[in-house]
C-alpha atoms as a PDB file:
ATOM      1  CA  UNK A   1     -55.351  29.669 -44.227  1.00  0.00           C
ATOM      2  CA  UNK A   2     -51.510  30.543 -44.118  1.00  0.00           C
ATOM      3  CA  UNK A   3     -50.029  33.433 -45.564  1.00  0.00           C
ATOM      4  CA  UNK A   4     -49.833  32.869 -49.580  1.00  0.00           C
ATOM      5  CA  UNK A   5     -46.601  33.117 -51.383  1.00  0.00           C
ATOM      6  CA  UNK A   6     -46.893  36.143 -53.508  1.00  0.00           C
ATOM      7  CA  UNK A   7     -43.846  34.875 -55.376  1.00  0.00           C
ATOM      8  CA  UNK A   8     -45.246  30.841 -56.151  1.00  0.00           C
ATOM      9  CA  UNK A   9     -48.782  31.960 -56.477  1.00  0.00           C
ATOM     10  CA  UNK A  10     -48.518  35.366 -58.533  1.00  0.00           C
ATOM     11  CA  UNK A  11     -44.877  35.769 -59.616  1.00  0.00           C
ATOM     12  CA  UNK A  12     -45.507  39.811 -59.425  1.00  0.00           C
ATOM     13  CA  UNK A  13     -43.544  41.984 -56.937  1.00  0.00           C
ATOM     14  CA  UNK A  14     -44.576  42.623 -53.560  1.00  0.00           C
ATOM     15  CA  UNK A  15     -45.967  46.284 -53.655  1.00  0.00           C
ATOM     16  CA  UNK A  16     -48.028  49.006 -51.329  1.00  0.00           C
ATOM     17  CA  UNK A  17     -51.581  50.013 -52.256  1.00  0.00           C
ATOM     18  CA  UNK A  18     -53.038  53.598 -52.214  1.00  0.00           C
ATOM     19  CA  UNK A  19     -56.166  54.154 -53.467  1.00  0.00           C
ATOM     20  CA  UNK A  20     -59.871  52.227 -54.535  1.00  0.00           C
ATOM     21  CA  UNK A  21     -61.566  53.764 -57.344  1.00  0.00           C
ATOM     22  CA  UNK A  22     -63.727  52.261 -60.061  1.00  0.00           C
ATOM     23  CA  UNK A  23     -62.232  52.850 -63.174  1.00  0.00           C
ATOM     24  CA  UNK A  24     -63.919  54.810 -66.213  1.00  0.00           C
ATOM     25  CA  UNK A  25     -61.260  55.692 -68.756  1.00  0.00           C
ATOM     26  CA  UNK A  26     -63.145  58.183 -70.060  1.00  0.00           C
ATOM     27  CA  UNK A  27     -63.424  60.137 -66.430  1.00  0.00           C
ATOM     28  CA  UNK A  28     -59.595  59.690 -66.487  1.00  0.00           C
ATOM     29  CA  UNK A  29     -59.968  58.016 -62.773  1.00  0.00           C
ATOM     30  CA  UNK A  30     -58.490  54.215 -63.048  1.00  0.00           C
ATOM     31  CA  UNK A  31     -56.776  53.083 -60.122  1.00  0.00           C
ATOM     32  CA  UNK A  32     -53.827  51.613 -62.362  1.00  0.00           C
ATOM     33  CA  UNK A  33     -52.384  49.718 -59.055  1.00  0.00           C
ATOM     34  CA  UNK A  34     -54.211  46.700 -58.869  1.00  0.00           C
ATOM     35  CA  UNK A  35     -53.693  43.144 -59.366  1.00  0.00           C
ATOM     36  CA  UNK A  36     -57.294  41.835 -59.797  1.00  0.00           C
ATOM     37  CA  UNK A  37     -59.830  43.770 -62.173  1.00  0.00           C
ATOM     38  CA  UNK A  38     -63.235  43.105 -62.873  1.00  0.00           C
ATOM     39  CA  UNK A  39     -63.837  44.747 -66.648  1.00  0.00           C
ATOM     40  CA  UNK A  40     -67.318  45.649 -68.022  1.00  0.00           C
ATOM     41  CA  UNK A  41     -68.183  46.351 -71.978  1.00  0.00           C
ATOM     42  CA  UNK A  42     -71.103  47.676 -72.918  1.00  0.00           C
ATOM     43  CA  UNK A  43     -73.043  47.802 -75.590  1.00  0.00           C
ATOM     44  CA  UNK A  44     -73.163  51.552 -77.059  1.00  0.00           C
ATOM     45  CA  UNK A  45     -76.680  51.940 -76.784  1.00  0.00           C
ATOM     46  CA  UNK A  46     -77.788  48.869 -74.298  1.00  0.00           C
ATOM     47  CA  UNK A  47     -78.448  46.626 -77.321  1.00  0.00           C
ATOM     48  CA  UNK A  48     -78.389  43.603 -78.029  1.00  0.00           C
ATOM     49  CA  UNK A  49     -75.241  42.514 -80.096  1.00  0.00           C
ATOM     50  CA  UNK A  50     -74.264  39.251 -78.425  1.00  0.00           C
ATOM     51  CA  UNK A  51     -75.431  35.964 -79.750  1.00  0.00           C
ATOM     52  CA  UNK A  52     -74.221  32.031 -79.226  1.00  0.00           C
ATOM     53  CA  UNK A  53     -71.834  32.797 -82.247  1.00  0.00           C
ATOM     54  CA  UNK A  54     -70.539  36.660 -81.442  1.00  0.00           C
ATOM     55  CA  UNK A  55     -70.327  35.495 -77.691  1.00  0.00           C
ATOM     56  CA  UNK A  56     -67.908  32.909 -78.319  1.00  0.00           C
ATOM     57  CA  UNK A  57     -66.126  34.633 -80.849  1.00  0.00           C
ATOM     58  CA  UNK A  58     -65.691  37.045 -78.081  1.00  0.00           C
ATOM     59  CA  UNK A  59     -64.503  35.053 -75.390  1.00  0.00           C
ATOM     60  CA  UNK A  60     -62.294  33.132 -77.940  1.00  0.00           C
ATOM     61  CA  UNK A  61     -60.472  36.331 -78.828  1.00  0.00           C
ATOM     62  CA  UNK A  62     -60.133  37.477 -75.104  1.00  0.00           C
ATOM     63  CA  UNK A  63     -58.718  34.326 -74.028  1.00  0.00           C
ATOM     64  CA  UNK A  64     -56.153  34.583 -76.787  1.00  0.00           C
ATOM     65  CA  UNK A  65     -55.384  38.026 -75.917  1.00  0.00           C
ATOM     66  CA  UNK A  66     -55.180  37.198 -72.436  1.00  0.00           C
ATOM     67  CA  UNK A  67     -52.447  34.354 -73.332  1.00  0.00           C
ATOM     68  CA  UNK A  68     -50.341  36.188 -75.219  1.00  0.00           C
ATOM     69  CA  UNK A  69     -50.268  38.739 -72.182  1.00  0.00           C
ATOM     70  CA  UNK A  70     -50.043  36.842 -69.357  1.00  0.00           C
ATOM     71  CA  UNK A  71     -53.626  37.919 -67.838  1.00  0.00           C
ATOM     72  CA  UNK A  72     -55.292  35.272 -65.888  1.00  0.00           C
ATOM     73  CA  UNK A  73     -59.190  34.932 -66.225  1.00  0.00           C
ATOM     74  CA  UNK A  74     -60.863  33.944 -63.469  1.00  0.00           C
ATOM     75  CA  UNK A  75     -64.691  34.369 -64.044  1.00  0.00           C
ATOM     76  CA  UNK A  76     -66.431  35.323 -67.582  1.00  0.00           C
ATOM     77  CA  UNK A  77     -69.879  36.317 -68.293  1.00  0.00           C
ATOM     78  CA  UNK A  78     -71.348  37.124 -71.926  1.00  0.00           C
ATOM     79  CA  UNK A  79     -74.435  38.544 -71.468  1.00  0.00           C
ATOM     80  CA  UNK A  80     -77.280  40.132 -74.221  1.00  0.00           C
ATOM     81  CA  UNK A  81     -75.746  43.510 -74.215  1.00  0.00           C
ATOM     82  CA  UNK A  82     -72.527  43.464 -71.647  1.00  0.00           C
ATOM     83  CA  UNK A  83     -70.285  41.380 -70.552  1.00  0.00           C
ATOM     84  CA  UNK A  84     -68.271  40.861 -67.176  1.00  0.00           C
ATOM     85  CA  UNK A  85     -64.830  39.342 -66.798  1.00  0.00           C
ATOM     86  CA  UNK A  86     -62.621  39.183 -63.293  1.00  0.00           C
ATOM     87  CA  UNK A  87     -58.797  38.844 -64.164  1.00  0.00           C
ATOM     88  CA  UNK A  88     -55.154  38.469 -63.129  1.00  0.00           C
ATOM     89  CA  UNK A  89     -53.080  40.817 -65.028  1.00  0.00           C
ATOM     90  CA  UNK A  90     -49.310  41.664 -64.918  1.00  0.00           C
ATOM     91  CA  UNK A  91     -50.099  45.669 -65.270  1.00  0.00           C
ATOM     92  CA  UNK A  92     -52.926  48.182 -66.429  1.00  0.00           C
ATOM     93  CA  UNK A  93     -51.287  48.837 -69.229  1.00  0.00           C
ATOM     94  CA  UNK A  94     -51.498  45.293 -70.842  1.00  0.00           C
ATOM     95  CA  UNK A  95     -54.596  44.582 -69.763  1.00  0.00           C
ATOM     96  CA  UNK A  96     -56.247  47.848 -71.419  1.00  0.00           C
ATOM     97  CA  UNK A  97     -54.235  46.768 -74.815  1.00  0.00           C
ATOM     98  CA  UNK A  98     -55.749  43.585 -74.565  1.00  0.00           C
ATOM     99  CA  UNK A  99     -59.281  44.501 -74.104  1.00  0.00           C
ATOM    100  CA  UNK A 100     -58.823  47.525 -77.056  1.00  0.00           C
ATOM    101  CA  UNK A 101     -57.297  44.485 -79.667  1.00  0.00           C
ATOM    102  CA  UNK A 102     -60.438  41.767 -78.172  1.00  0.00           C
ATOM    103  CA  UNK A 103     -63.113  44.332 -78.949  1.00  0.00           C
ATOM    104  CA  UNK A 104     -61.416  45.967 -82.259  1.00  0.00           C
ATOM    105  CA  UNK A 105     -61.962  42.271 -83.795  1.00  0.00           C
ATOM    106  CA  UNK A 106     -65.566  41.823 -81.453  1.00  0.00           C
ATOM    107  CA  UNK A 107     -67.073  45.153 -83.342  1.00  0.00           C
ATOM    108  CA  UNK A 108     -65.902  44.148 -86.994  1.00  0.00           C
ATOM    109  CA  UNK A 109     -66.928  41.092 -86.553  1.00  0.00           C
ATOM    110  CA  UNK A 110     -70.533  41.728 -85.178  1.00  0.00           C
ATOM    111  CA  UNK A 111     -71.026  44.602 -87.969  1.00  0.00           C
ATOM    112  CA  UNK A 112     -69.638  41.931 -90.775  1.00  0.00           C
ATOM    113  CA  UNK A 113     -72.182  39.419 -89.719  1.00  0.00           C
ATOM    114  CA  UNK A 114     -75.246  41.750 -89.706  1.00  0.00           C
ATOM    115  CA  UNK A 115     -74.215  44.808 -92.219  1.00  0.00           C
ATOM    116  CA  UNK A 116     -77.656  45.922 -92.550  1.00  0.00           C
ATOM    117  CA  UNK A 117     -78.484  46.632 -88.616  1.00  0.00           C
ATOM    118  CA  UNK A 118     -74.950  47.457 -87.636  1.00  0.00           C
ATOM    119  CA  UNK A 119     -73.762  49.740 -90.332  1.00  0.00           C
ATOM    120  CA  UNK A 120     -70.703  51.961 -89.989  1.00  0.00           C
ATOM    121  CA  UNK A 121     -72.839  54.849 -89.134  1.00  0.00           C
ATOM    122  CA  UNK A 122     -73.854  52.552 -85.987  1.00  0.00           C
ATOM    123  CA  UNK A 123     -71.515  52.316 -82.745  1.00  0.00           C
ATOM    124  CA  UNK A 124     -71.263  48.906 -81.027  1.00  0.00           C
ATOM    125  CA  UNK A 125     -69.253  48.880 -77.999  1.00  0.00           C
ATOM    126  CA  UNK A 126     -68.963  52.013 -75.594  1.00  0.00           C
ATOM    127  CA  UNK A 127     -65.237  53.270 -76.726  1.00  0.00           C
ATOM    128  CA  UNK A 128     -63.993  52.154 -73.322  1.00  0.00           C
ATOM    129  CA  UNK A 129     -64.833  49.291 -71.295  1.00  0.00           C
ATOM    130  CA  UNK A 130     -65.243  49.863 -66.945  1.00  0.00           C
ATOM    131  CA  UNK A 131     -62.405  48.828 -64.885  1.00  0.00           C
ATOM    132  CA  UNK A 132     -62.869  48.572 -61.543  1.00  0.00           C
ATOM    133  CA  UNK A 133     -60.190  47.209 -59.307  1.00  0.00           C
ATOM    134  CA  UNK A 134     -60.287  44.343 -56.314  1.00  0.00           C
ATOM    135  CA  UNK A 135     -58.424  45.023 -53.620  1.00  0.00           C
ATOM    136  CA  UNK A 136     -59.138  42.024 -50.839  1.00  0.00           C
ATOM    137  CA  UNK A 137     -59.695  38.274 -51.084  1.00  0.00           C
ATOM    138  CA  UNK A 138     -63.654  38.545 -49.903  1.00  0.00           C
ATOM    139  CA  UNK A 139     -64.506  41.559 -52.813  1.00  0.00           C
ATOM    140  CA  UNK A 140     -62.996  38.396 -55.624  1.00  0.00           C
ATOM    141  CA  UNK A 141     -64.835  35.619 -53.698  1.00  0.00           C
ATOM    142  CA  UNK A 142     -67.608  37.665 -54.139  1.00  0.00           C
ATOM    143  CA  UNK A 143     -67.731  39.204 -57.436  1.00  0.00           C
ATOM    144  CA  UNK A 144     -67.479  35.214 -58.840  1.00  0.00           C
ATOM    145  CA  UNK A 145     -70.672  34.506 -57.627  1.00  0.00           C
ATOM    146  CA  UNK A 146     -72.249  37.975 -58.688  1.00  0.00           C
ATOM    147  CA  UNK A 147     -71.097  37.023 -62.348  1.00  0.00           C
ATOM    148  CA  UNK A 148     -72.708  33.536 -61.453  1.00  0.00           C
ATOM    149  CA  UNK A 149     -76.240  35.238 -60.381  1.00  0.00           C
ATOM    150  CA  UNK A 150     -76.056  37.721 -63.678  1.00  0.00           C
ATOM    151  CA  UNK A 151     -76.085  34.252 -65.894  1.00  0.00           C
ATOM    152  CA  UNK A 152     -78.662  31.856 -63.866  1.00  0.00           C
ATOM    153  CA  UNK A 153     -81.037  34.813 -63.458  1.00  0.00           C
ATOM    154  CA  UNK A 154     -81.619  35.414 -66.471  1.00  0.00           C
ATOM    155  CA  UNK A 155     -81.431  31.884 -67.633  1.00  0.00           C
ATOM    156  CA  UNK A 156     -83.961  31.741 -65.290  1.00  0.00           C
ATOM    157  CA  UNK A 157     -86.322  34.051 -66.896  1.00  0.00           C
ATOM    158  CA  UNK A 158     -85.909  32.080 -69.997  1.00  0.00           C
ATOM    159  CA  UNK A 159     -83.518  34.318 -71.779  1.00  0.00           C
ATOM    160  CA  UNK A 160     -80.474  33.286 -73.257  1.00  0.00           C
ATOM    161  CA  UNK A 161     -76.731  33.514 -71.824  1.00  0.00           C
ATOM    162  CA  UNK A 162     -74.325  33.912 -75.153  1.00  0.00           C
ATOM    163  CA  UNK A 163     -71.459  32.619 -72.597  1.00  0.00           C
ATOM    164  CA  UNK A 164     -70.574  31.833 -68.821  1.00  0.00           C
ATOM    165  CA  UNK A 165     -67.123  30.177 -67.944  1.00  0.00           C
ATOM    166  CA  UNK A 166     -68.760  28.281 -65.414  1.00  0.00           C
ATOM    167  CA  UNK A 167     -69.308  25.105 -67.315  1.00  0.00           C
ATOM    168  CA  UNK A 168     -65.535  24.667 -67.005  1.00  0.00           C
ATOM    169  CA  UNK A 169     -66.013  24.522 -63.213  1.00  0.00           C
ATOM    170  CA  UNK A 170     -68.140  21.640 -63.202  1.00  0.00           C
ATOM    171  CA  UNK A 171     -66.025  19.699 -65.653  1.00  0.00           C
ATOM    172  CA  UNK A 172     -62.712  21.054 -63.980  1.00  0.00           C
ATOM    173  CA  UNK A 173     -61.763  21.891 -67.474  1.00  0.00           C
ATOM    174  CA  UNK A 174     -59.408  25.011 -67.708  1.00  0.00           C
ATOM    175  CA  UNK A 175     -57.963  26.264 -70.715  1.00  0.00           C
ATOM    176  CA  UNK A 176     -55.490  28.940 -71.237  1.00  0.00           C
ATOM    177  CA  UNK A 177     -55.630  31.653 -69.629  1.00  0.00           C
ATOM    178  CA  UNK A 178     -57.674  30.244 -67.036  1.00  0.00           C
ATOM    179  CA  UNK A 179     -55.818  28.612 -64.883  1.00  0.00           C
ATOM    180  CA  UNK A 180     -57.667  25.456 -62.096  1.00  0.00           C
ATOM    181  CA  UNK A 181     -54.865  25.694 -59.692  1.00  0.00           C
ATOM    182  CA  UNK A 182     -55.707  29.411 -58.631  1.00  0.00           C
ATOM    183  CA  UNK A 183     -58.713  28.997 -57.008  1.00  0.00           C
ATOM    184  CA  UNK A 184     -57.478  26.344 -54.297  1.00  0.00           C
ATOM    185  CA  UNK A 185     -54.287  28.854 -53.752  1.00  0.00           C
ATOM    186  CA  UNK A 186     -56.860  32.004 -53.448  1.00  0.00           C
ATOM    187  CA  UNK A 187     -60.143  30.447 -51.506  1.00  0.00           C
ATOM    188  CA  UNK A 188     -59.183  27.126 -50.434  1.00  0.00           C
ATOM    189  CA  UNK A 189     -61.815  25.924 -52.333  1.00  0.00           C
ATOM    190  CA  UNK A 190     -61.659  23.729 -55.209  1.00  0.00           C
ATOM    191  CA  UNK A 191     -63.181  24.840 -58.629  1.00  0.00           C
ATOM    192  CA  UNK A 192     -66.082  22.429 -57.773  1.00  0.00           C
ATOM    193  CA  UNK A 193     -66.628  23.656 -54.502  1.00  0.00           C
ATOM    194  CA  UNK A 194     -66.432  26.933 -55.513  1.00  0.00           C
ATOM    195  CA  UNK A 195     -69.890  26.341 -58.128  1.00  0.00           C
ATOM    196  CA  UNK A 196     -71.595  24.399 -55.821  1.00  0.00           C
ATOM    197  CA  UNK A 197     -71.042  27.457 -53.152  1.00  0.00           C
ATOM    198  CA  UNK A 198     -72.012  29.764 -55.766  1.00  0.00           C
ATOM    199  CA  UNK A 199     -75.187  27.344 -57.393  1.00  0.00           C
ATOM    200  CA  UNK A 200     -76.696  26.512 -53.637  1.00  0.00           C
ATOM    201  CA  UNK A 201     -76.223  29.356 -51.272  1.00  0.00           C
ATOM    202  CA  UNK A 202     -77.671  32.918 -51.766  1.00  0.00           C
ATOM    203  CA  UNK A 203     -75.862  35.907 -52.433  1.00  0.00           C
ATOM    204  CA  UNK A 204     -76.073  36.735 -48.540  1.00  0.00           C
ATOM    205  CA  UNK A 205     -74.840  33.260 -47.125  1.00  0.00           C
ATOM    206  CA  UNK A 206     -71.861  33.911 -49.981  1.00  0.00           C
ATOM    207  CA  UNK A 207     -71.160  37.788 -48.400  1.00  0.00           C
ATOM    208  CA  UNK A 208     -70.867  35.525 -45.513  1.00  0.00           C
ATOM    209  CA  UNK A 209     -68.328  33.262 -46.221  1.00  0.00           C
ATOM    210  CA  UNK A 210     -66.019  36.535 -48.307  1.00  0.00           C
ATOM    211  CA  UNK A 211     -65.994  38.223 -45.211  1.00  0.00           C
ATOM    212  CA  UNK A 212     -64.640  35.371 -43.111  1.00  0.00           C
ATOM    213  CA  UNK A 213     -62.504  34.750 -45.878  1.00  0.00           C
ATOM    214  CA  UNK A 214     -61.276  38.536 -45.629  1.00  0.00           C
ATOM    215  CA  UNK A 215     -60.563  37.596 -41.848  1.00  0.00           C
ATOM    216  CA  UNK A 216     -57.940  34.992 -42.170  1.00  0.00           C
ATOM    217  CA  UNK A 217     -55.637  37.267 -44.909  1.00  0.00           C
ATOM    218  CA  UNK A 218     -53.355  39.647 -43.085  1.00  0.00           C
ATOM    219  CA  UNK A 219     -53.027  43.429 -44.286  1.00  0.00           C
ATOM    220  CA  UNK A 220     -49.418  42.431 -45.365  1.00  0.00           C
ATOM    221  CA  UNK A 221     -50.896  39.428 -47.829  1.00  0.00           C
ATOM    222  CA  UNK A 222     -53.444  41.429 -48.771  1.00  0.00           C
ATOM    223  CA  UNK A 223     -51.162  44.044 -49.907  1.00  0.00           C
ATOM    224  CA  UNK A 224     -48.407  41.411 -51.185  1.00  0.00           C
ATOM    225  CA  UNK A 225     -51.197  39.784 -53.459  1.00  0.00           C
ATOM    226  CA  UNK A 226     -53.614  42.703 -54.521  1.00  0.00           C
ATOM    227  CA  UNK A 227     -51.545  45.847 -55.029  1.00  0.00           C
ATOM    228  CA  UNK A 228     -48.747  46.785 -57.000  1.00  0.00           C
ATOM    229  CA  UNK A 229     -46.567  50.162 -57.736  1.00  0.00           C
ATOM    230  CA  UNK A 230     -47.079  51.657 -60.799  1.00  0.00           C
END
């Protein structure tokens, strides 16, 4: 794979990393210099709160959020009680905005559809979701197929996925803010290949393939594409 072109592929500026850190907001220790995060919400109390309906309420409202700021999704999970989304954004800042207007609208919603479980004594969402930062081209190879392996396995067991973004994959159907041409200019891999990778090979054989992935990006694309100053 040749060196990507920061400027085509991202449009951000070309910027030096410092630091990895997985990101609690309410520790106070986000790594606010990345490029890539992958965001858990939680339920307050490990609930459930998601259904078919509240699930893709809530992915409706973060892909409009996501528009209207410029973030880029490129995996999404809804599951029972959490949820797990891997984005593109243009800074920490907008991103956290957009996640604190998506789950202002996800917790009135959920309490106006079920009053009597979810009263406003009752907390829904933990007050801040997790960010944790990417910082190579294996780690976001990978963490698509863990979000992949959080759905089937429990689809598996028989239980019931509110959302997964993968459907899109095998339709090569991309709405706002997703975006199809990403994933050729990130993995070489086409969204199809990229779900039959993730639907056929085990999480090992996938760990595989990120870190020869990792091998062919220099340290200065690496840095060009997944860090940026704040």
């Amino acid at each position: 794979m040749s060196v990507l072109s920061h400027e085509n592929l991202l449009r951000k500026p070309v910027v030096q990393g410092i630091r990895e850190n997985i990101g609690r907001a309410s520790m106070g220790n986000i790594d606010k210099t990345g490029c890539f995060y992958h965001v858990i919400t939680k339920s307050f109390d490990g609930g459930t709160i998601f259904r078919q309906d509240t699930g893709e309420y809530r992915h409706t409202m973060l892909c409009r959020q996501c528009s209207e700021h410029g973030i880029t999704i490129l995996f999404s999970v809804t599951m029972l009680n959490h949820t797990h989304d891997v984005l593109l954004v243009p800074d920490w800042d907008t991103l956290a905005e957009a996640y604190r207007v998506t789950n202002q609208a996800v917790t009135r919603t959920i309490r106006r559809r079920n009053q009597r479980h979810f009263s406003k004594e009752v907390r829904i969402l933990r007050r801040y979701p997790t960010y944790v930062v990417i910082r190579d081209i294996g780690t976001l190879f990978y963490e698509g197929k863990y979000l992949y392996d959080n759905a089937a396995c429990m689809k598996a067991d028989g239980k019931y996925v509110p959302h997964t973004c993968y459907w899109m994959f095998e339709r090569n159907y991309f709405p706002s803010p997703y975006d199809e041409k990403i994933y050729p200019r990130l993995f070489g891999l086409s969204p199809k290949e990229i779900l039959d990778m993730y639907s056929t090979r085990t999480a090992e054989e996938v760990m595989q393939y990120a870190l020869r992935l990792s091998r062919t990006w220099s340290p200065e694309a690496t840095r060009a594409v997944f860090y940026r100053n704040t």
